[in-house]
N, C-alpha and C. Protein backbone atom coordinates (compact mmCIF):
# COMPACT_ATOMS: atom_id res chain seq x y z
N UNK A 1 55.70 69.74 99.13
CA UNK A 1 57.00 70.29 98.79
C UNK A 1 56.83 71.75 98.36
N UNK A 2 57.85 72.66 98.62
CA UNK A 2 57.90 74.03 98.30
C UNK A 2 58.73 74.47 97.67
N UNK A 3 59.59 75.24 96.89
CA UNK A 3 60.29 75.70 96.44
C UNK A 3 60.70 77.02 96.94
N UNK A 4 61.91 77.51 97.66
CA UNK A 4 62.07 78.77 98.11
C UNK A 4 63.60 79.51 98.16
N UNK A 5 63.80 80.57 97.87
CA UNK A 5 64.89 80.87 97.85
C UNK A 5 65.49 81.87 99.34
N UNK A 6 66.48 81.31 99.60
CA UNK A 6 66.63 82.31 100.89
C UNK A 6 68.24 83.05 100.92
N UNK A 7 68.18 83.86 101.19
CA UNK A 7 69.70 84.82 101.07
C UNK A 7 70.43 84.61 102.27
N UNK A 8 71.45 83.54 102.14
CA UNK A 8 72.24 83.05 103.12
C UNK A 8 73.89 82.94 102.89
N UNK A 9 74.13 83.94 103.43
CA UNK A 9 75.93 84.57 103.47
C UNK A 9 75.94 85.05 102.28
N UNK A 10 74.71 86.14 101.72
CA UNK A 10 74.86 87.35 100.55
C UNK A 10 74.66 86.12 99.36
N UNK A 11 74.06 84.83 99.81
CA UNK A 11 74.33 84.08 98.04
C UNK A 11 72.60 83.99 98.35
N UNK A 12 72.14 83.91 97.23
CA UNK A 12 70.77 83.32 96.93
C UNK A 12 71.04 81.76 96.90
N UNK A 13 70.02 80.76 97.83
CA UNK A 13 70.06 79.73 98.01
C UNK A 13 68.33 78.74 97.75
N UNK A 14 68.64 78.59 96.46
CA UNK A 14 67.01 78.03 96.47
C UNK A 14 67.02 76.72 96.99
N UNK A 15 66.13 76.38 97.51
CA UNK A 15 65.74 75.41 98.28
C UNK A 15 64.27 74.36 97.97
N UNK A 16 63.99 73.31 98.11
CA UNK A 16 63.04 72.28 98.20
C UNK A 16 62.85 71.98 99.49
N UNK A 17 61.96 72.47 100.10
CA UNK A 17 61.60 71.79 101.58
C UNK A 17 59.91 71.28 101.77
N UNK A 18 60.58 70.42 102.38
CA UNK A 18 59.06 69.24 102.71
C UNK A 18 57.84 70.24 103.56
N UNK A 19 58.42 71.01 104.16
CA UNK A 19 57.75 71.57 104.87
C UNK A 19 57.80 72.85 105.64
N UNK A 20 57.37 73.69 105.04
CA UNK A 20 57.38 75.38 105.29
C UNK A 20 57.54 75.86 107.02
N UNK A 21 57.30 74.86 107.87
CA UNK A 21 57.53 75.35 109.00
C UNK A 21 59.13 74.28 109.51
N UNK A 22 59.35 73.98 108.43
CA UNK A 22 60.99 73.18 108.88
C UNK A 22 61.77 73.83 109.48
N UNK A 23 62.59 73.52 110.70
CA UNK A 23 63.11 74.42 111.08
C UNK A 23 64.76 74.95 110.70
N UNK A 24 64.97 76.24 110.11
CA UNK A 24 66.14 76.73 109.94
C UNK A 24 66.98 76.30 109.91
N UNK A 25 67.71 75.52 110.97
CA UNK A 25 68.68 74.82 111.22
C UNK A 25 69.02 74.05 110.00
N UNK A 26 67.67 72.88 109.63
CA UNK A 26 67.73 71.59 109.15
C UNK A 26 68.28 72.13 107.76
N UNK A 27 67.74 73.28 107.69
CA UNK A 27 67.70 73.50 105.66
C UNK A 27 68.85 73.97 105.50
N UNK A 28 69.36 74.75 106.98
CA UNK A 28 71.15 75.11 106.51
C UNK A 28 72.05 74.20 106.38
N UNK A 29 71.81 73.05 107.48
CA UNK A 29 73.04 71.81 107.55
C UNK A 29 72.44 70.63 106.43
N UNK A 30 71.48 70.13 106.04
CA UNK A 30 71.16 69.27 105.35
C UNK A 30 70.83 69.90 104.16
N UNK A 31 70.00 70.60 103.61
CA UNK A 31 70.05 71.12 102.24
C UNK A 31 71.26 72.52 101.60
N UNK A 32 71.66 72.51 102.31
CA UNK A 32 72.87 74.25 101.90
C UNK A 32 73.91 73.47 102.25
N UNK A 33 73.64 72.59 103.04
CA UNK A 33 75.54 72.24 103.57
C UNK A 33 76.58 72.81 104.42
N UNK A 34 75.66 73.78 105.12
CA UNK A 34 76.73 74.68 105.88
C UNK A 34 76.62 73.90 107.23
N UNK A 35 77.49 73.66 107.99
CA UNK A 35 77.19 72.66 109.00
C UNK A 35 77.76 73.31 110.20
N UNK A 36 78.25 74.38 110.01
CA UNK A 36 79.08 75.30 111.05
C UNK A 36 77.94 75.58 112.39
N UNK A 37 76.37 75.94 111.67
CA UNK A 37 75.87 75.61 112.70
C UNK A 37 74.83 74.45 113.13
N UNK A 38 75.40 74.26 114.92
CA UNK A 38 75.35 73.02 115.32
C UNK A 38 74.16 72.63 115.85
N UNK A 39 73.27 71.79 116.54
CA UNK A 39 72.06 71.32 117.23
C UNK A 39 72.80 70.79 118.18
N UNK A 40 72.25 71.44 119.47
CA UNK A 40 72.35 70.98 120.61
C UNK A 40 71.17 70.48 121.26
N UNK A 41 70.57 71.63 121.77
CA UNK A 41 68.95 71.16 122.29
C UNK A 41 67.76 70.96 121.62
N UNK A 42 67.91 72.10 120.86
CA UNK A 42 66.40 71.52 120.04
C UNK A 42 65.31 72.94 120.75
N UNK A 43 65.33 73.46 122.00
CA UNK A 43 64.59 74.15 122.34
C UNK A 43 65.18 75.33 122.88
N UNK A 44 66.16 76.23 122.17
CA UNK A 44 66.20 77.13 122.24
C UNK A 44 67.59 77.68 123.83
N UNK A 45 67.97 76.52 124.36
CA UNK A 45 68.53 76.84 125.54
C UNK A 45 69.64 76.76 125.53
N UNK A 46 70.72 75.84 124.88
CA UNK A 46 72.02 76.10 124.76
C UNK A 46 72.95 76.82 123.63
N UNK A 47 71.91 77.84 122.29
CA UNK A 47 72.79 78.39 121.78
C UNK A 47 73.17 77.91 121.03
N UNK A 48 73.89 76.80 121.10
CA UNK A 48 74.66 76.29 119.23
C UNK A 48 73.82 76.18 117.77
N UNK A 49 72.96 76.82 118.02
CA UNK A 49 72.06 77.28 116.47
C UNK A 49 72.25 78.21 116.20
N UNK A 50 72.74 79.43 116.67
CA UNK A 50 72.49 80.64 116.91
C UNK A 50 73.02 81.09 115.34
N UNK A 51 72.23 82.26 114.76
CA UNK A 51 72.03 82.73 113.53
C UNK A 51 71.81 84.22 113.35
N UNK A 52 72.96 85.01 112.70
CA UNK A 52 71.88 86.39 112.26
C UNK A 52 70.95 86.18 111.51
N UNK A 53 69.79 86.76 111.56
CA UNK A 53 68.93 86.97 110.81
C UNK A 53 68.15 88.50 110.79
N UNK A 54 69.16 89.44 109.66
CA UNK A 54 69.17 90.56 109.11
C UNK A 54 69.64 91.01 110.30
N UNK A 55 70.73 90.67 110.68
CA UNK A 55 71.94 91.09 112.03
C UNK A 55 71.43 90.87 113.09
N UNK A 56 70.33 90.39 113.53
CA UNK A 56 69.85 90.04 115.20
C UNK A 56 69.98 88.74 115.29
N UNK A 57 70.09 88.07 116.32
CA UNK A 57 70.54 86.95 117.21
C UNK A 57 69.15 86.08 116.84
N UNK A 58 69.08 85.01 116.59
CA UNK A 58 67.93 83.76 116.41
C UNK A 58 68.77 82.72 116.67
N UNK A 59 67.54 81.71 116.97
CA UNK A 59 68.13 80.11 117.46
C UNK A 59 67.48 79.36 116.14
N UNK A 60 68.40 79.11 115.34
CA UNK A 60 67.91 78.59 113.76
C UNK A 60 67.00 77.78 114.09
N UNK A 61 67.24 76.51 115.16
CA UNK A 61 66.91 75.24 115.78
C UNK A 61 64.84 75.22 116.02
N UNK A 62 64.50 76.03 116.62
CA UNK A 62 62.78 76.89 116.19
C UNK A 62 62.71 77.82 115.37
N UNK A 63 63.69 78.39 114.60
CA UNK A 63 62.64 79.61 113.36
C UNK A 63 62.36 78.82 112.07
N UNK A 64 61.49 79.09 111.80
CA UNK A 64 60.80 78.34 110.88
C UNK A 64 61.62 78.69 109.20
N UNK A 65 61.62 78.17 108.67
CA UNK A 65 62.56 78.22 107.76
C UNK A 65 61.89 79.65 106.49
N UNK A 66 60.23 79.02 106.79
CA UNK A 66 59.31 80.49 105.99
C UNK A 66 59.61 81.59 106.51
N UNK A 67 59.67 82.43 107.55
CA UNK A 67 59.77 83.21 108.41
C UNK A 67 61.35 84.07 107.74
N UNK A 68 62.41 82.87 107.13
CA UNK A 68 63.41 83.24 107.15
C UNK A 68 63.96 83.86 105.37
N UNK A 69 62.39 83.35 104.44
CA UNK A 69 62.61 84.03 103.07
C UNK A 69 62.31 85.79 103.24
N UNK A 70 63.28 86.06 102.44
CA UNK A 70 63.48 87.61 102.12
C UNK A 70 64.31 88.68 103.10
N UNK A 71 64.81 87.83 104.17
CA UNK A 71 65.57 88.41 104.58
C UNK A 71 67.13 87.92 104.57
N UNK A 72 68.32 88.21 105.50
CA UNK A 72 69.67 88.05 105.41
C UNK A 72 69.89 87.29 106.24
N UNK A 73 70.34 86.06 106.23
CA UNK A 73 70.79 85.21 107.19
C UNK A 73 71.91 84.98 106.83
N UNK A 74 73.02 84.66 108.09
CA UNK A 74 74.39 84.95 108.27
C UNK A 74 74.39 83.43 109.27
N UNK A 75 75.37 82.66 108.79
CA UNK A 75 75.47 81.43 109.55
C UNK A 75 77.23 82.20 109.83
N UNK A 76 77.71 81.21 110.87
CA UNK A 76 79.11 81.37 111.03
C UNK A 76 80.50 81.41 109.74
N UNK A 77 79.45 80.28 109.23
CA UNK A 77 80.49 80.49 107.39
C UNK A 77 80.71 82.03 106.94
N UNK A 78 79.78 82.39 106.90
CA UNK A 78 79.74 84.09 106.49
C UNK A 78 80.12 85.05 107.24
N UNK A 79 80.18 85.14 108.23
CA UNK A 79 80.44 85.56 109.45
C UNK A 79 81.79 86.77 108.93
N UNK A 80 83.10 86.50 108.41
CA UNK A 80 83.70 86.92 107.79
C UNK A 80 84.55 85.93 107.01
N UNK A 81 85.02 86.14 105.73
CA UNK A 81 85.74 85.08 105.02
C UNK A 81 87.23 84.96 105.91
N UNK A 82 87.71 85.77 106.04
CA UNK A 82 89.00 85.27 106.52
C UNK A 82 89.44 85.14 107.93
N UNK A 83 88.44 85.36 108.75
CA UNK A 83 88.44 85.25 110.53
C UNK A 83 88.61 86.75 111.22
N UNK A 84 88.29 87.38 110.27
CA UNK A 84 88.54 88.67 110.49
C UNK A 84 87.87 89.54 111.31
N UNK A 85 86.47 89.13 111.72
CA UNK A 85 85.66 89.82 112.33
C UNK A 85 86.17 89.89 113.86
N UNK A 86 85.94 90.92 114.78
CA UNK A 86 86.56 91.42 115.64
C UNK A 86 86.37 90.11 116.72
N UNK A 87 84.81 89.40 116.71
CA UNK A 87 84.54 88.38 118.04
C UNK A 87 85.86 87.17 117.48
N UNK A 88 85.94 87.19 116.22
CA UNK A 88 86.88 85.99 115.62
C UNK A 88 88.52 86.01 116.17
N UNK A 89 88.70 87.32 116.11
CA UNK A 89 89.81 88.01 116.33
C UNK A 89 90.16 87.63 117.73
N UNK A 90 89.30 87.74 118.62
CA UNK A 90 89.26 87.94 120.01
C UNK A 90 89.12 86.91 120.26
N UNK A 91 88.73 85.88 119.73
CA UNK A 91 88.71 83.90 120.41
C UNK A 91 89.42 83.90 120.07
N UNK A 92 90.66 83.69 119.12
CA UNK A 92 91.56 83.41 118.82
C UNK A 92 92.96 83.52 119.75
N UNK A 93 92.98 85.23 119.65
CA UNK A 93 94.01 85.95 120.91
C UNK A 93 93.88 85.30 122.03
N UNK A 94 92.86 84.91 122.62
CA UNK A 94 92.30 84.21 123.80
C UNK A 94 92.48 82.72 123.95
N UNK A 95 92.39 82.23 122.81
CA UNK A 95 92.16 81.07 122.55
C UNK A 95 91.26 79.84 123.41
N UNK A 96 89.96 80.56 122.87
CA UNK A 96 88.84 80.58 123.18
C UNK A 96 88.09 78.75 123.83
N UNK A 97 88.35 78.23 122.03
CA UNK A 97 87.76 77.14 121.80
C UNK A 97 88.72 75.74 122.73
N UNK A 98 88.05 74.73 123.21
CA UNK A 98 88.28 73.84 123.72
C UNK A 98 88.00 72.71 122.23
N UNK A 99 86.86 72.11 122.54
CA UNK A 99 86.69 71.21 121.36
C UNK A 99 85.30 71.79 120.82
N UNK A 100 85.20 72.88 120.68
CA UNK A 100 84.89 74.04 119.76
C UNK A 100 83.19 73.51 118.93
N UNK A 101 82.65 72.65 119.75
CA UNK A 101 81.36 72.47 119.06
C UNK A 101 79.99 73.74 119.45
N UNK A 102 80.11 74.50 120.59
CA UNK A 102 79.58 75.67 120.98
C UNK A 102 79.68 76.59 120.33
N UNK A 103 81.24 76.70 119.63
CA UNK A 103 81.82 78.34 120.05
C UNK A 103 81.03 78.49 118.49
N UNK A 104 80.65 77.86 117.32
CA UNK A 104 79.89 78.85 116.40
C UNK A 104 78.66 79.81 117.10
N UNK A 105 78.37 78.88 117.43
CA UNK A 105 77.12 79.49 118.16
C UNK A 105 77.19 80.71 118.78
N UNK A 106 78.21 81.05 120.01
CA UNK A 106 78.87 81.72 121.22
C UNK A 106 79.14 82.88 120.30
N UNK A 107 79.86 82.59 119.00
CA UNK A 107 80.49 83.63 118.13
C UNK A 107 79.36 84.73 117.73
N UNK A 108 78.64 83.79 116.61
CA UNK A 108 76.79 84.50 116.45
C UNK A 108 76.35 85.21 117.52
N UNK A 109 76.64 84.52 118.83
CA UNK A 109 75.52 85.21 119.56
C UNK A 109 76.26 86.97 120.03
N UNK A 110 77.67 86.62 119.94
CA UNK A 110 78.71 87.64 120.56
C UNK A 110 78.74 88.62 119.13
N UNK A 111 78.66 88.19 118.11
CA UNK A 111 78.33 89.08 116.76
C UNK A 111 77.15 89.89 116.47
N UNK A 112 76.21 89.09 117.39
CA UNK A 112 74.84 89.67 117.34
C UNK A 112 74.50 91.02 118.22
N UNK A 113 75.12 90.92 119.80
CA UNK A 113 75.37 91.59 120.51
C UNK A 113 76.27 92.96 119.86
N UNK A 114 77.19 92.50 119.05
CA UNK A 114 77.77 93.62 119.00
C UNK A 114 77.31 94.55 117.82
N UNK A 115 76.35 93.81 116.85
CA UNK A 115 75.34 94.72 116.14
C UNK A 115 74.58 95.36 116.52
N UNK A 116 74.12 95.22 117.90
CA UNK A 116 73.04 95.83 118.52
C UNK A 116 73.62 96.97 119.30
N UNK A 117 75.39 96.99 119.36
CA UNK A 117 75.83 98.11 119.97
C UNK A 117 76.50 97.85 121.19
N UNK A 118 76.38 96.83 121.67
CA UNK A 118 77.01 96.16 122.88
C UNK A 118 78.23 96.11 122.93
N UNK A 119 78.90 96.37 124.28
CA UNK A 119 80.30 96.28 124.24
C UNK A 119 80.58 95.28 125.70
N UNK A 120 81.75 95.09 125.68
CA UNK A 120 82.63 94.25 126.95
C UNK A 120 81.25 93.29 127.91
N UNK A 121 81.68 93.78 128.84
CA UNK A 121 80.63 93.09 130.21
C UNK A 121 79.10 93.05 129.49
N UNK A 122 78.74 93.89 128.80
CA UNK A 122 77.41 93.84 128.41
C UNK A 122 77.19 92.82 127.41
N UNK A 123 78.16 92.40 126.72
CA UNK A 123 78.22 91.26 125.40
C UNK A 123 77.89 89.93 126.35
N UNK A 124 78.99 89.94 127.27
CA UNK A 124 79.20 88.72 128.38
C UNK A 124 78.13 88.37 129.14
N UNK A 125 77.75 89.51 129.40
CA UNK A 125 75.94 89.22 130.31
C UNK A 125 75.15 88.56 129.30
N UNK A 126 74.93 88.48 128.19
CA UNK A 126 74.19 88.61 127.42
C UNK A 126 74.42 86.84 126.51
N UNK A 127 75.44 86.51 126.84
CA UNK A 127 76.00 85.49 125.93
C UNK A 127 75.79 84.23 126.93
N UNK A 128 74.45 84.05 126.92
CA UNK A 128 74.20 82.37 127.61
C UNK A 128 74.30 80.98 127.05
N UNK A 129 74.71 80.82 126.00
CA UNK A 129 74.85 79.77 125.62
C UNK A 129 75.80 78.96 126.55
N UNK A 130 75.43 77.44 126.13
CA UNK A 130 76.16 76.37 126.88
C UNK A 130 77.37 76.12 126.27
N UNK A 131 78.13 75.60 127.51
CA UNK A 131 79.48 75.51 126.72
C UNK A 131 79.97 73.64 127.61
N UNK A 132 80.04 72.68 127.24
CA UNK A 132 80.52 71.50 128.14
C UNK A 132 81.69 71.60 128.43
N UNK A 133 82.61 72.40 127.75
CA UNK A 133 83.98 72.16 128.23
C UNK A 133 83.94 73.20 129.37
N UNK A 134 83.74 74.14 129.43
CA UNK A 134 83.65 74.96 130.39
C UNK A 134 84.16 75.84 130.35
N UNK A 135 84.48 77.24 128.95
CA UNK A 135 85.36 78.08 128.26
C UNK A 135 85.11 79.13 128.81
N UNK A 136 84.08 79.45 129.57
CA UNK A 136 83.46 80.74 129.47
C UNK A 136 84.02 81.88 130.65
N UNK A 137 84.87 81.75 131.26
CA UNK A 137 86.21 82.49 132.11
C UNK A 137 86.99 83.13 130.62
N UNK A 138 87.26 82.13 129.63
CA UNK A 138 88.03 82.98 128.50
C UNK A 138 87.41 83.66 127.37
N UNK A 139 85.79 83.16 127.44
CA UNK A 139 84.98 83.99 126.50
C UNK A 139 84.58 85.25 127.37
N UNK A 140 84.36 85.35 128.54
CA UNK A 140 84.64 87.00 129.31
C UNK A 140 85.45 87.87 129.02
N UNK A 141 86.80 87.07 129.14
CA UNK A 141 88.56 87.58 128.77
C UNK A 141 88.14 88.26 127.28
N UNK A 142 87.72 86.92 126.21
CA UNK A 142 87.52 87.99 124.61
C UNK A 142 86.90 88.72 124.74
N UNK A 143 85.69 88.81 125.04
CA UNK A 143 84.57 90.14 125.06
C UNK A 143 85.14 91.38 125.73
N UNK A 144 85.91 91.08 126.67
CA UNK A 144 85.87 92.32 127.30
C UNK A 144 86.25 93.35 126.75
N UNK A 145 87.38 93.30 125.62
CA UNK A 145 87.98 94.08 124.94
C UNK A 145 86.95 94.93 123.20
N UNK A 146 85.46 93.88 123.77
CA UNK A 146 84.87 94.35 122.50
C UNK A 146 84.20 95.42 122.54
């Protein structure tokens, strides 16, 4: 057992984990409680983990939870308090979500992109995550305007 504190949506979050290479994901939805982000694959390919970490794009689902003390991690909860952030803005107008178990993910990854400076078509190239309902004609439509 370890004891660790990690800075997740600007709060200090100390933590007990069994095991220092646990992965990210587990310690946000089972020990923090934030459940916004989701497990899909497990290996990195469909996206619904997706996490800033100190504003760049990660798949919570493999980063090791050590890896993730001392820096800023941003789950979708934090993302902005009131839906305010521009990708939030833009699913909405669009009305993005189907049955919306992707789109945290889709959001992160489209938030991440746009920290890095990315705009419209270049966000969209860039945003592979899986989607089952099949949204992603209207997640083009939001981005484009970003």
């Amino acid at each position: 057992m370890a004891s660790i504190t990690l800075n997740v949506n600007g709060k200090d979050c100390p933590v007990t984990v069994s095991d220092l290479n646990m992965p990210l994901l587990w310690v946000l939805r089972d020990l923090i409680g934030l459940t916004g982000t989701k497990y899909g694959c497990g290996i990195e390919v469909c996206g619904a983990c997706t996490v800033l970490i100190d504003g760049q794009r990660e798949h919570a689902c493999v980063f090791n939870v050590s890896s993730a003390v001392g820096k800023k991690v941003v789950t979708i909860e934090g993302l902005s308090p009131d839906r305010s952030h521009p990708a939030q803005k833009a699913w909405i107008a669009k009305q993005v979500p189907q049955c919306g178990f992707c789109q945290s993910g889709m959001l992160m990854t489209v938030a991440g992109a746009m920290n890095a400076g990315h705009h419209g078509a270049e966000i969209a190239s860039e945003c592979k995550n899986l989607c089952v309902c099949g949204t992603y004609q209207r997640v083009k439509q939001a981005v484009a305007g970003l």
